[in-house]
Every structure is written in C-alpha cells, then in structure tokens.
C-alpha atoms as a PDB file:
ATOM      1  CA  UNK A   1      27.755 -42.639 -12.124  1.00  0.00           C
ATOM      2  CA  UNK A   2      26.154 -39.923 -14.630  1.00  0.00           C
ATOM      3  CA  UNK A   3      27.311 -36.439 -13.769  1.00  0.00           C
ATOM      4  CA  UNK A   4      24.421 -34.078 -12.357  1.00  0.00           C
ATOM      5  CA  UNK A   5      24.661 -30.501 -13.297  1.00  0.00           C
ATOM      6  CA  UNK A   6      24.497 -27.952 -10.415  1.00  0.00           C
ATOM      7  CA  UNK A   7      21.262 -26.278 -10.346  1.00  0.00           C
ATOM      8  CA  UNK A   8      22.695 -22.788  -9.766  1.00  0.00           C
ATOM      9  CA  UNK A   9      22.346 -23.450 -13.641  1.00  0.00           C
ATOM     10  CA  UNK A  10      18.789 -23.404 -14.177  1.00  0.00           C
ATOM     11  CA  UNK A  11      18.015 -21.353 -11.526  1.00  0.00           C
ATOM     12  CA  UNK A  12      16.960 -18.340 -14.048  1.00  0.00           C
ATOM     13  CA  UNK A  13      14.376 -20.855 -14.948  1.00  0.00           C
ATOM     14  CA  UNK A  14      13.559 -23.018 -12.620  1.00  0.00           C
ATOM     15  CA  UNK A  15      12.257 -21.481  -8.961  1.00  0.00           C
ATOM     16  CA  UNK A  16      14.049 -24.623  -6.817  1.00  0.00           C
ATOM     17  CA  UNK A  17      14.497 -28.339  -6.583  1.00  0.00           C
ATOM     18  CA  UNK A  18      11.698 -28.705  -3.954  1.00  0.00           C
ATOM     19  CA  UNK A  19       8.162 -27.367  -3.240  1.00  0.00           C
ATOM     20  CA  UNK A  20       9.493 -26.237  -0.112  1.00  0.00           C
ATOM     21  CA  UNK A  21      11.740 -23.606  -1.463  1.00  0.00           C
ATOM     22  CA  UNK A  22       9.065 -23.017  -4.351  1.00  0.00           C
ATOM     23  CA  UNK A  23       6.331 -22.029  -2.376  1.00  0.00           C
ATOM     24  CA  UNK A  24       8.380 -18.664  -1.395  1.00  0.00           C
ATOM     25  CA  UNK A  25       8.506 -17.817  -5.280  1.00  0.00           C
ATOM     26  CA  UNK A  26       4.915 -17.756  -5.610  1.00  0.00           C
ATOM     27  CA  UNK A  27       4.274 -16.081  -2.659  1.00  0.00           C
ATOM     28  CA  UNK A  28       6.222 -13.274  -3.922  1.00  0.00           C
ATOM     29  CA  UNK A  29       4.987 -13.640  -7.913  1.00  0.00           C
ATOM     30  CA  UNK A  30       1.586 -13.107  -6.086  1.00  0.00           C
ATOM     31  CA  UNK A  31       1.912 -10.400  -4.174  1.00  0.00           C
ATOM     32  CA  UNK A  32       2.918  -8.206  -7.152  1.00  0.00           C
ATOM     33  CA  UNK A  33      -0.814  -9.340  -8.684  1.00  0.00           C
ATOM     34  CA  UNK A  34       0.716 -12.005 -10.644  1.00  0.00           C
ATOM     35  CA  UNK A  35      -1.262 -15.159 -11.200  1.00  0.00           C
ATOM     36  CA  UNK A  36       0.403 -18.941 -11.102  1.00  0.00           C
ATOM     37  CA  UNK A  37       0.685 -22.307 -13.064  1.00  0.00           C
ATOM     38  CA  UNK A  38       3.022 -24.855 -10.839  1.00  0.00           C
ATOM     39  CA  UNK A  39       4.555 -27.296 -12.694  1.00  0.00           C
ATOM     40  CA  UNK A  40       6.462 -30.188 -10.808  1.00  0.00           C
ATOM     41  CA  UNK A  41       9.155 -30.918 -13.616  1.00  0.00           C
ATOM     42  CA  UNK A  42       9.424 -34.924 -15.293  1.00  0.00           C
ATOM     43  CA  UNK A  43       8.265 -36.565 -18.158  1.00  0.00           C
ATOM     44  CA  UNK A  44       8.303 -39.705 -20.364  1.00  0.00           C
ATOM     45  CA  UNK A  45       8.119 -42.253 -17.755  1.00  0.00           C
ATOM     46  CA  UNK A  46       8.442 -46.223 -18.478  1.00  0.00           C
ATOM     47  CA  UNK A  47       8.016 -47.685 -15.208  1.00  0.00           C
ATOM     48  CA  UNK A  48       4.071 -48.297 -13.660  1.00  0.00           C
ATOM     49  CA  UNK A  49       5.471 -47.641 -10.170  1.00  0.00           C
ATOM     50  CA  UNK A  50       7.211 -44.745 -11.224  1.00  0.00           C
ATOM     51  CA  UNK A  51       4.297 -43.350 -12.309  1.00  0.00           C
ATOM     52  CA  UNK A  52       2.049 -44.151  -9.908  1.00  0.00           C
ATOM     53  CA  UNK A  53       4.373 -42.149  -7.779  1.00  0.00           C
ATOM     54  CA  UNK A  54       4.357 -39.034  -9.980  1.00  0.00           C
ATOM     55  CA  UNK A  55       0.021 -39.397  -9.772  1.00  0.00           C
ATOM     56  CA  UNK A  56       0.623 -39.250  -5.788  1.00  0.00           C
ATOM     57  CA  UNK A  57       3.093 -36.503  -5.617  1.00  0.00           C
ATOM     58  CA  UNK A  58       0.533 -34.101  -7.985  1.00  0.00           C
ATOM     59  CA  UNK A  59      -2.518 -35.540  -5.693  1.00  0.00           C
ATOM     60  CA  UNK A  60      -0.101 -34.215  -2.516  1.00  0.00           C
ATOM     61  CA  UNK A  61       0.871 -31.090  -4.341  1.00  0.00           C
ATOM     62  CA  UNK A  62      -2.977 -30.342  -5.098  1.00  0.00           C
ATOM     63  CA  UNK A  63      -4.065 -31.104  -1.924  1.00  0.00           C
ATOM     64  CA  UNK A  64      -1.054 -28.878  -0.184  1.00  0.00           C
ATOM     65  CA  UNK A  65      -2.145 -26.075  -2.597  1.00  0.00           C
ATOM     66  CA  UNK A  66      -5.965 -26.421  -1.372  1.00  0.00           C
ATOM     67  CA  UNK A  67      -4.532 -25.018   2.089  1.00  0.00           C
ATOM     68  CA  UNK A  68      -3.119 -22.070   1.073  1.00  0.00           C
ATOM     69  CA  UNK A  69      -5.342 -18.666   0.562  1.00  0.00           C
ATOM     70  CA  UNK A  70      -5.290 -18.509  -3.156  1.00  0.00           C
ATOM     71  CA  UNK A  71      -5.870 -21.126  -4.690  1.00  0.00           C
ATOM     72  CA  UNK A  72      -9.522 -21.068  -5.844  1.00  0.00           C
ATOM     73  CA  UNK A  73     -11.523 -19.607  -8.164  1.00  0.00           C
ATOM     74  CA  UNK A  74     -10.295 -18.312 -11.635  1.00  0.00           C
ATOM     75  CA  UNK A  75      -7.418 -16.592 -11.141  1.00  0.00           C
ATOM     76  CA  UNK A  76      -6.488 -18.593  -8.277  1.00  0.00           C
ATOM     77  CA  UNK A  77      -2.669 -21.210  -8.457  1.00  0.00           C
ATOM     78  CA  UNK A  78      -3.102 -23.791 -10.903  1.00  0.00           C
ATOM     79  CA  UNK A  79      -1.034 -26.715 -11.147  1.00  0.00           C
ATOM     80  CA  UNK A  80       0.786 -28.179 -14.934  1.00  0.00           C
ATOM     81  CA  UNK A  81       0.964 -31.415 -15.454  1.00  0.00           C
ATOM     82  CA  UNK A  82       2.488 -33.887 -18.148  1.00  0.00           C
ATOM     83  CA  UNK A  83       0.172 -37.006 -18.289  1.00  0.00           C
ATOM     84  CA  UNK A  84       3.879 -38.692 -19.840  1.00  0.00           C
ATOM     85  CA  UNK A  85       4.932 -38.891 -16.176  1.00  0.00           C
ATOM     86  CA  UNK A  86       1.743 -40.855 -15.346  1.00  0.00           C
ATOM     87  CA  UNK A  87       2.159 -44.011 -17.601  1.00  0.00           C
ATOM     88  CA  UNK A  88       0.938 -42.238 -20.698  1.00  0.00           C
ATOM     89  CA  UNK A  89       3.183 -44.497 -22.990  1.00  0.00           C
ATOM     90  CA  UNK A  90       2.564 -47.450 -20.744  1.00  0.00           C
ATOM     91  CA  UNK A  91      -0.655 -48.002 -21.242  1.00  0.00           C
ATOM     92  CA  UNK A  92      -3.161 -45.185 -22.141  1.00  0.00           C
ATOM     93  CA  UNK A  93      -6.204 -46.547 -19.759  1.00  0.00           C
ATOM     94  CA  UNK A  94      -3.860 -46.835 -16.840  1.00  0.00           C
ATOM     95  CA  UNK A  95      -3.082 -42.949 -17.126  1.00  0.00           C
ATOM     96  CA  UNK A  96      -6.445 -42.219 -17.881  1.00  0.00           C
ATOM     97  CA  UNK A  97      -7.198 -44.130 -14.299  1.00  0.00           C
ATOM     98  CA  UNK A  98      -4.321 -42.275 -13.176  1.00  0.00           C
ATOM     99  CA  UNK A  99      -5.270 -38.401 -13.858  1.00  0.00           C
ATOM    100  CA  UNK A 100      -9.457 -39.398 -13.277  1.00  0.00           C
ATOM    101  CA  UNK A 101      -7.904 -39.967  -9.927  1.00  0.00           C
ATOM    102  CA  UNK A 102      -5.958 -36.909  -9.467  1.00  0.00           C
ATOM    103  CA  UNK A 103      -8.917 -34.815 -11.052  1.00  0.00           C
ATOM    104  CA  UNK A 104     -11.570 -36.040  -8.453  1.00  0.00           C
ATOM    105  CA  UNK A 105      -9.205 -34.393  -5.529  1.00  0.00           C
ATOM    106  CA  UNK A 106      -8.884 -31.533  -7.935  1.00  0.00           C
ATOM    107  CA  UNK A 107     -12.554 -31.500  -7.674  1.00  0.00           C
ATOM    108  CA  UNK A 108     -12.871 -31.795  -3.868  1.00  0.00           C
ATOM    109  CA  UNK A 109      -9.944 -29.139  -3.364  1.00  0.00           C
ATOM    110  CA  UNK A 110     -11.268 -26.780  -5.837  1.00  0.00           C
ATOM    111  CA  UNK A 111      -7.605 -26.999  -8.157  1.00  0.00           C
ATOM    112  CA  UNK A 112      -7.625 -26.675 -11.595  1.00  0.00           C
ATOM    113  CA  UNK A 113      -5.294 -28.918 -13.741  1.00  0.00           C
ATOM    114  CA  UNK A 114      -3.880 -27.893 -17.401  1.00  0.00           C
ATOM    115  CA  UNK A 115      -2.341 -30.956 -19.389  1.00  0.00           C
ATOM    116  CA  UNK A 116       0.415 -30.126 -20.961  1.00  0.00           C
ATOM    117  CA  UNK A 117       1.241 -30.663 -24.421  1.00  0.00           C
ATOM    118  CA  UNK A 118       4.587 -32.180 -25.487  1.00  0.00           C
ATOM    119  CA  UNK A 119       6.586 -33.710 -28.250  1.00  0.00           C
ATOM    120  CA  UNK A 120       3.963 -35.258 -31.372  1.00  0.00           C
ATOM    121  CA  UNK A 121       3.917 -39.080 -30.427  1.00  0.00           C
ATOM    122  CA  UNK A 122       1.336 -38.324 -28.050  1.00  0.00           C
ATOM    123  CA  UNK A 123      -0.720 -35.300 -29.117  1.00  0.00           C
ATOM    124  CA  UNK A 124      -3.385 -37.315 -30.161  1.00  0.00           C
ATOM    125  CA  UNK A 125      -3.351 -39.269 -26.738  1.00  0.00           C
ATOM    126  CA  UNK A 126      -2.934 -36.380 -24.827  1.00  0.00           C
ATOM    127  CA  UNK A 127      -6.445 -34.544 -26.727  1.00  0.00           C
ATOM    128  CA  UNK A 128      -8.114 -38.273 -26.290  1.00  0.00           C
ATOM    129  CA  UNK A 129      -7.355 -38.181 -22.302  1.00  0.00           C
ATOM    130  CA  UNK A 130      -8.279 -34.298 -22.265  1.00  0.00           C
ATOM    131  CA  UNK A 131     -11.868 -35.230 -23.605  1.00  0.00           C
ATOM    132  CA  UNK A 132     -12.361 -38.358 -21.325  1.00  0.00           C
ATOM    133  CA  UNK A 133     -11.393 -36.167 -18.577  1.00  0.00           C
ATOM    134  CA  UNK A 134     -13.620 -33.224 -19.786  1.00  0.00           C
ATOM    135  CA  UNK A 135     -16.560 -34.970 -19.908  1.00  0.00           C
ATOM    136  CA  UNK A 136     -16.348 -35.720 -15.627  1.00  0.00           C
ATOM    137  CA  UNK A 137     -14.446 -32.445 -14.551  1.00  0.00           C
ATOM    138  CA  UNK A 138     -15.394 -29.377 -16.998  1.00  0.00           C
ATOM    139  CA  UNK A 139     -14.733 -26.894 -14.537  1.00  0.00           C
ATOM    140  CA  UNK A 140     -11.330 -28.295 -13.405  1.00  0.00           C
ATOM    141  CA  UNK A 141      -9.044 -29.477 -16.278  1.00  0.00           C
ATOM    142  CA  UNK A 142      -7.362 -27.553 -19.150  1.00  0.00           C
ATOM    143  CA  UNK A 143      -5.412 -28.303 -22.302  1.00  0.00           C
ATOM    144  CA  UNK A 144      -2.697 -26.832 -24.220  1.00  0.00           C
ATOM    145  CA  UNK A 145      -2.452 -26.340 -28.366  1.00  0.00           C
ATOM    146  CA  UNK A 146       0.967 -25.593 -30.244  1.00  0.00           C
ATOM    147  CA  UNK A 147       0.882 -22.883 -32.904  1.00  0.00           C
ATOM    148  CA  UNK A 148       3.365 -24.731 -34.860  1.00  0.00           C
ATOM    149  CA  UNK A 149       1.393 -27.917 -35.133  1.00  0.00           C
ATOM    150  CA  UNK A 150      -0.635 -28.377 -38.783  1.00  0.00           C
ATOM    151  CA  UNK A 151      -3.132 -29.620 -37.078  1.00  0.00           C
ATOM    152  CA  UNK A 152      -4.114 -26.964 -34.315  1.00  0.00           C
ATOM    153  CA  UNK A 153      -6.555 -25.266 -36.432  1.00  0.00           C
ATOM    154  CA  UNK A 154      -8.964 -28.222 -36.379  1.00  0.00           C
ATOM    155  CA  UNK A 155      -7.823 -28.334 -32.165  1.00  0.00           C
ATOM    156  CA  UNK A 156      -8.654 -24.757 -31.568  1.00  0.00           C
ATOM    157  CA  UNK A 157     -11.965 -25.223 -33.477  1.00  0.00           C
ATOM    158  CA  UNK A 158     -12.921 -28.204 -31.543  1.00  0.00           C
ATOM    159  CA  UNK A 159     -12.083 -27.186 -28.111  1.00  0.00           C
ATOM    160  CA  UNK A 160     -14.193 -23.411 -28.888  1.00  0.00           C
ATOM    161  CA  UNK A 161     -16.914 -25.811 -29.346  1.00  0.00           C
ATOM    162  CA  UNK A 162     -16.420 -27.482 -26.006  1.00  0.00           C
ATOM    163  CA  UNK A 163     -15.717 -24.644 -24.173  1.00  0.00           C
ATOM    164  CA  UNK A 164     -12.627 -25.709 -23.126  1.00  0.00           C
ATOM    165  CA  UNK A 165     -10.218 -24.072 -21.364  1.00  0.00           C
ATOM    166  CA  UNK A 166      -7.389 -23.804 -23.630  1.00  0.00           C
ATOM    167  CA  UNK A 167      -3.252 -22.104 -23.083  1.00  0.00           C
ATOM    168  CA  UNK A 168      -2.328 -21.487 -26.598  1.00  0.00           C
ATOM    169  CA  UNK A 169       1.791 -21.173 -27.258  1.00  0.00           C
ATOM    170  CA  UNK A 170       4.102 -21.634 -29.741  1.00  0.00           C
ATOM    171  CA  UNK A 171       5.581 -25.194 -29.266  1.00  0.00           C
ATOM    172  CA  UNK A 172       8.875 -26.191 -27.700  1.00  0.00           C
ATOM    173  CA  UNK A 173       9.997 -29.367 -29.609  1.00  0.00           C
ATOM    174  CA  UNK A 174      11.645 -29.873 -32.473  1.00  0.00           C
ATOM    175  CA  UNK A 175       9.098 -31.283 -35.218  1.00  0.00           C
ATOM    176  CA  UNK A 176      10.290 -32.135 -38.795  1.00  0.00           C
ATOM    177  CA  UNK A 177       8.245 -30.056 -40.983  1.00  0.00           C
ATOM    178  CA  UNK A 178       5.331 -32.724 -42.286  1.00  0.00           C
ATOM    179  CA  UNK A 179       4.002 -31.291 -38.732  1.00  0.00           C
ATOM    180  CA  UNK A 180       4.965 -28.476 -38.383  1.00  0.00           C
ATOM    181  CA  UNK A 181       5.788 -24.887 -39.252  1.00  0.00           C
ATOM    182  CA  UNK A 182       9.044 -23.979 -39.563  1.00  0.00           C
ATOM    183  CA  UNK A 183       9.445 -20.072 -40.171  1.00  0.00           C
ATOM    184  CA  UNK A 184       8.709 -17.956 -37.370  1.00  0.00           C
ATOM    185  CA  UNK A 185       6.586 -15.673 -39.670  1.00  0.00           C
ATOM    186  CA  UNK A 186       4.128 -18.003 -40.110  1.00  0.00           C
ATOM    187  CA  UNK A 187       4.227 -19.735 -36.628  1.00  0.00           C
ATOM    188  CA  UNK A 188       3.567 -16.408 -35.056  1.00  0.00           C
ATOM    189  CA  UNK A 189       0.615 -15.660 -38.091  1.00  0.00           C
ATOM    190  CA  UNK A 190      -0.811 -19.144 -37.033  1.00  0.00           C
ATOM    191  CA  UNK A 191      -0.927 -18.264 -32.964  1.00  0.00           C
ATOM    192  CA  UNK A 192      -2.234 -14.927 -33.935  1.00  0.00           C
ATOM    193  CA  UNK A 193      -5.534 -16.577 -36.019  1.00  0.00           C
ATOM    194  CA  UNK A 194      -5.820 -19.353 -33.043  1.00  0.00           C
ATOM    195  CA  UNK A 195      -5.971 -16.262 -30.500  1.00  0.00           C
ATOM    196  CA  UNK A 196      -8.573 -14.912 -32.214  1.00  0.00           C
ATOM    197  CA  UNK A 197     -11.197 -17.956 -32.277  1.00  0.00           C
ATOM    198  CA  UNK A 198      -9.828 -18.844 -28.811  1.00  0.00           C
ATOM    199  CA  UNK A 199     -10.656 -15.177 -26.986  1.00  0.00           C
ATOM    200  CA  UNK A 200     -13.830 -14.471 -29.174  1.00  0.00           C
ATOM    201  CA  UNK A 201     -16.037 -18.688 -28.610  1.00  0.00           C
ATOM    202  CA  UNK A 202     -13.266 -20.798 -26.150  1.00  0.00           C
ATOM    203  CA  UNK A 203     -13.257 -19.734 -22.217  1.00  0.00           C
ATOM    204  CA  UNK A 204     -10.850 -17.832 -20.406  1.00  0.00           C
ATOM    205  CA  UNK A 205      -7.848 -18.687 -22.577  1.00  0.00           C
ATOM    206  CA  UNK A 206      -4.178 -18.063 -21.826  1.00  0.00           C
ATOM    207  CA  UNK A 207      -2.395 -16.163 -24.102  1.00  0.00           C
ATOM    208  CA  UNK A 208       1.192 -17.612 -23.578  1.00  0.00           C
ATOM    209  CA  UNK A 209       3.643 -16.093 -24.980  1.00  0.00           C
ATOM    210  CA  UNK A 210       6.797 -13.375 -24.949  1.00  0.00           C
ATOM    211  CA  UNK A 211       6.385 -12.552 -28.520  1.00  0.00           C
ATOM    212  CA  UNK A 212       5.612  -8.774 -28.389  1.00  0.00           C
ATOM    213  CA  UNK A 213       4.207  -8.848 -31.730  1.00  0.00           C
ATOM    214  CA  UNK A 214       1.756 -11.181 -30.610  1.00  0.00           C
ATOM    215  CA  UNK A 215       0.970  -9.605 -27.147  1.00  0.00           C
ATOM    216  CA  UNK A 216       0.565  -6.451 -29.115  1.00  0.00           C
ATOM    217  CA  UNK A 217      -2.038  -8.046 -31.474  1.00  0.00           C
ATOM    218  CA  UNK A 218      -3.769  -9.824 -28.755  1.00  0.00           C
ATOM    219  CA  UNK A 219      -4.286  -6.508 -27.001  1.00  0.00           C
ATOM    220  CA  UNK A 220      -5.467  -4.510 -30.032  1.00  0.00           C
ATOM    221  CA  UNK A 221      -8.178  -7.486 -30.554  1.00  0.00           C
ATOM    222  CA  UNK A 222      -9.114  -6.955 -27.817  1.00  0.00           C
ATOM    223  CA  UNK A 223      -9.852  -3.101 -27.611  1.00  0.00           C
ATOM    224  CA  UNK A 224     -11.337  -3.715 -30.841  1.00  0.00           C
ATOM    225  CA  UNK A 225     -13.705  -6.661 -30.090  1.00  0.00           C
ATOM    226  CA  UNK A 226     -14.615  -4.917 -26.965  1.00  0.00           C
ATOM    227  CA  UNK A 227     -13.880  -8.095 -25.225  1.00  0.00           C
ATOM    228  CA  UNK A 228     -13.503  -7.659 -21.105  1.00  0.00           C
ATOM    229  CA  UNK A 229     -10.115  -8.061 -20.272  1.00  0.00           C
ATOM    230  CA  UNK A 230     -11.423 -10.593 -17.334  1.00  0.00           C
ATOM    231  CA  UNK A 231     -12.209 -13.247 -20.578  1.00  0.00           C
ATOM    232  CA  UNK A 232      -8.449 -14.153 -20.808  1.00  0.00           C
ATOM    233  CA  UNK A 233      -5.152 -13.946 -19.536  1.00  0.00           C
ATOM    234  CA  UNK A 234      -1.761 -13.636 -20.722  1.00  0.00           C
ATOM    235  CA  UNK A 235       0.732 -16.176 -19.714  1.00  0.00           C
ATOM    236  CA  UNK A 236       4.716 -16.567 -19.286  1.00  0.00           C
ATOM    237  CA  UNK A 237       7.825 -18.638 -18.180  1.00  0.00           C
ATOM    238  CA  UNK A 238       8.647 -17.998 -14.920  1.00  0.00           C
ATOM    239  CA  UNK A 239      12.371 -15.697 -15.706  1.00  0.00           C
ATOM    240  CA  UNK A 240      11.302 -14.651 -18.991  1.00  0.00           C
ATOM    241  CA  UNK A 241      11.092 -10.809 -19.607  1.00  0.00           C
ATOM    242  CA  UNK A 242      10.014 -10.669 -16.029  1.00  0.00           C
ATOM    243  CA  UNK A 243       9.877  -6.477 -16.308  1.00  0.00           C
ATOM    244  CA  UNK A 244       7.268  -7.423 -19.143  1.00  0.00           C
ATOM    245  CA  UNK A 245       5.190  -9.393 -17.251  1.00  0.00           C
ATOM    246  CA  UNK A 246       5.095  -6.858 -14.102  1.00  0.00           C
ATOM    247  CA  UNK A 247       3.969  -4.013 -17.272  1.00  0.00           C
ATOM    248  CA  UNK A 248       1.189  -6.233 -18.806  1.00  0.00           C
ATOM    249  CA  UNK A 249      -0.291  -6.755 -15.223  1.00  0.00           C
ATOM    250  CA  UNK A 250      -0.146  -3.443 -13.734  1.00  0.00           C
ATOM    251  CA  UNK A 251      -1.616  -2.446 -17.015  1.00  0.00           C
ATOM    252  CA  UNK A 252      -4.606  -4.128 -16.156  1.00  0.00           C
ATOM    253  CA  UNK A 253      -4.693  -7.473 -17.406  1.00  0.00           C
ATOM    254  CA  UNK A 254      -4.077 -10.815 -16.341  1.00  0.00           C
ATOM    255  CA  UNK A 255      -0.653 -12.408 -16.559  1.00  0.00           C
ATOM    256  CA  UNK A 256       0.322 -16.159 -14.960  1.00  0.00           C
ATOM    257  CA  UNK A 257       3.207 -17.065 -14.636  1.00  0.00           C
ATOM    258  CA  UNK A 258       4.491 -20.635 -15.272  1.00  0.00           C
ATOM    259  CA  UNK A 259       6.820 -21.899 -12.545  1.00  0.00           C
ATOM    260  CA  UNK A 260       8.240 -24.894 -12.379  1.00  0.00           C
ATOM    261  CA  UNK A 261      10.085 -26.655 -10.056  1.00  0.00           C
ATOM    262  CA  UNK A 262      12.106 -30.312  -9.214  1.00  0.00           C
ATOM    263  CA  UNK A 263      15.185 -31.885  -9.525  1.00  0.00           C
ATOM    264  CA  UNK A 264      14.234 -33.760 -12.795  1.00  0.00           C
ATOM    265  CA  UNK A 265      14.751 -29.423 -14.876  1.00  0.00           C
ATOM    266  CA  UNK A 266      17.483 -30.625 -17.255  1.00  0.00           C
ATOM    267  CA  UNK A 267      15.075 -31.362 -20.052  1.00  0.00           C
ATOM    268  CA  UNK A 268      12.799 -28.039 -19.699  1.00  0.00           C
ATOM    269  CA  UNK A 269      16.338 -26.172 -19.134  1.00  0.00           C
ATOM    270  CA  UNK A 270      17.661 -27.219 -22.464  1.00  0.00           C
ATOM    271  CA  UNK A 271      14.681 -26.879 -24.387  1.00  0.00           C
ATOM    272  CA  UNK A 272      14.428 -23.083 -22.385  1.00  0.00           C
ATOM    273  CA  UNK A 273      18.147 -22.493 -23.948  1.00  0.00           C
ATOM    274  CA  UNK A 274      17.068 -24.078 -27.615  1.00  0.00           C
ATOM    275  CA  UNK A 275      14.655 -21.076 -27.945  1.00  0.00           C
ATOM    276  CA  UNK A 276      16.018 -18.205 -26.974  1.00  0.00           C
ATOM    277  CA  UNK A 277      20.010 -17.534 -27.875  1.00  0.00           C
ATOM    278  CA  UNK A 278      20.227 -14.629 -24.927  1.00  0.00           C
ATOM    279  CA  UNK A 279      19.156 -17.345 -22.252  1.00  0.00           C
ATOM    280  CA  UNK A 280      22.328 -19.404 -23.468  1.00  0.00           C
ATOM    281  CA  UNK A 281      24.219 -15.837 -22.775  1.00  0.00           C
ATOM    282  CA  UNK A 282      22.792 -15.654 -19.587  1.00  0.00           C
ATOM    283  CA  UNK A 283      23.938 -18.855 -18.182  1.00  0.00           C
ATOM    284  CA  UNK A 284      27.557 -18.156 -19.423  1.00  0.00           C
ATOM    285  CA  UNK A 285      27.888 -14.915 -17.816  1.00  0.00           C
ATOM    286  CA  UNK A 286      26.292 -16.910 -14.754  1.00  0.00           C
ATOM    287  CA  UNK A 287      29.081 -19.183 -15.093  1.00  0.00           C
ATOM    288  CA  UNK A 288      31.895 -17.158 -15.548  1.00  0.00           C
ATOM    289  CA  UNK A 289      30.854 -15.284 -12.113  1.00  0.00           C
ATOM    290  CA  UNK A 290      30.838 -17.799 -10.241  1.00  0.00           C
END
C-alpha cells in the first residue's frame, strides 16, 4: 500500500481535503474584500468513469456555489478547472461533451469557469476546447496563457481578439527549452508585454502573479494608460505573500485568490515547493514543530 503524506503538509497551500472545511476559507478570504478562484485539486485522468465523476463533482460544486451570496457577477467565486481530469487524453470529444455539460449549469447558475492550463502535451487541446466552448458560453468560461511558453504571444493576440477572458501567469511545469523560456529575466519581460495587450484589447484579465516587479509594472501601466482599475484584477495562490495580497486590495484594486482544495494536493504541493525555495523552508520548520 503507497504511503499517503499527512496533509498538515500542504496545509500552507492547500485550504483542506474537503469542500466542507473549504468553504470556511473563503468565507473569511471574502470578508477582507478578497475575491476567489476554487479549484478542486486532480489531473491527468485515464479512466472514462473516473472522469465522468470529476465532470459531476465540478457540476455539484457549481451548483453548491450558486447558493451561496457571492457568487455572481464579476467579481463574484469562480471555480478552476483542469479539463485533464475530464477525459482530456481519453478522447478529446468526450471532454468536450464533458465541460459543454458542466458549462450549461454554469450558465443556469450564473458560475464562471477558467480552464486551466497545464504541462505542453495538451496546450493546443486545451485552446481547441476553450474556443468550442467560447463560441456557446462567452460570458461564462475563461482560459489561462503561460509567460514562459514561445508560443503565448500569438495566444494573447488571439484571445484580445476574442475578447476572452484570459489569467495570464508564469507557468508551473518544467518545459525543455524548444518551448520555453528559461531565464527568469526574460520570462518576467515576456508576462510584462502579454499584460500589456491583455489589460489595454482582452476583458477583465487576471494579473496572476507574486512577482513584485511585475505587480509594480502592471500598476504603473495602469496609472499611465488611465485604465479603470475595475478592467482587471490581480490574482494569487492562496498562502502566498498573503500580507501582499491584503495591501494590493485595500489599495484599491482587485485581488483573487486561488484556493484549492482535495485530497488528490500532492502534485500542486510539489510543483508549489519547485518554485519557490522559502516554501520548501516553510514546510521544514512546519515539520520540525510538530
């Protein structure tokens, strides 16, 4: 029997291993002004009825979400999801079937739905579902670019012409470099371009990031573009630089907060540790007190 890790381990990262105990989080993340993406944590799934399953839990987490208070409108909880837990590399049509159905509840309960982006064997799948799914449910369904993809110029360019709703970030997996950027300098000179098209022709993008360099830039645009700060919104991990994201908001501008929750966090935990070498220092101080 493989070993599971206790979750006291993620929990910088991770709110809890149900909705249940989730639902708290947000409540509190919201009433310091703080906006919400939910994220019920999986991915790569090889099994139809596994899948299937992972489409029903998101249409019961949707529908759950269309009961509380504040959910709607633009600022209101979103919900993340990766369309590799719904049979995305089992067969493309049957997760297209798969989030069409979850986007028509969407619809009904007034939800909006960002697909996440993950590793490069299915970007091009993922932007292929995003535009089938466009086409039906504008107003409800989201996408997310990579900065340190070589091909995210020619993304950000065509979803400005869309009108898409677009999170811009950095990237989380590793990518050799005939993909991707390598150097931090010129990931973070990349995101800063992308931010640009995205806040001045895409709508209401999310700026997510905890690169100050970049939050700093995205402001001074900003000011200088005389852009409202209502046209976008800054977004971060739920336990990173949490005193940062309580500044940006109280500042005046719009900050979401990705939270994610379930008992399937080892992946997102270990890629959360890959990025930042203070998170792995966190987690051993966390386990020496314990």
């Amino acid at each position: 029997m493989p070993l599971k890790l206790p979750f006291f381990l993620a929990r910088r990262f991770v709110a809890a291993e149900t909705l249940d105990n989730t639902l708290p989080v947000i409540d509190e993340l919201q009433a310091e002004g703080l906006h919400v993406a939910l994220d019920m944590l999986g991915e790569f799934v090889d099994d139809r009825s596994v899948a299937a399953a992972a489409r029903d839990q998101y249409i019961k987490l949707t529908e759950r979400l269309s009961r509380r208070a504040d959910h709607t409108g633009l600022y209101g909880t979103n919900i993340s999801i990766k369309l590799s837990m719904m049979g995305q590399k089992i067969d493309e049509r049957f997760c297209e079937e798969n989030l069409l159905e979850l986007l028509g509840v969407a619809k009904e309960r007034n939800v909006f739905v960002r697909l996440d982006m993950e590793s490069t064997d299915v970007t091009t799948s993922t932007l292929r579902l995003f535009e089938r799914a466009y086409e039906e449910y504008p107003d409800h369904v989201g996408i997310v670019l990579q900065a340190y993809l070589k091909r995210t110029r020619q993304d950000v360019e065509r979803m400005c012409d869309l009108g898409a709703r677009v999170r811009i970030c950095k990237g989380a997996y590793k990518e050799p470099p005939a993909v991707a950027y390598q150097r931090m300098s010129e990931i973070r000179a990349r995101f800063i371009d992308y931010m640009k098209m995205l806040i001045s022709d895409a709508h209401y993008p999310g700026i997510a990031t905890h690169d100050e360099e970049i939050i700093r830039a995205t402001m001074a645009f900003a000011r200088a573009q005389r852009i409202d700060r209502d046209a976008f919104e800054f977004q971060m991990l739920y336990g990173m630089r949490p005193e940062r994201q309580r500044e940006i908001s109280q500042g005046g501008h719009h900050m979401r907060i990705y939270v994610p929750y379930g008992e399937e966090w080892l992946p997102y935990y270990t890629r959360r540790l890959r990025e930042r070498k203070e998170n792995v220092w966190f987690v051993a101080k966390t386990l020496f007190k314990r």
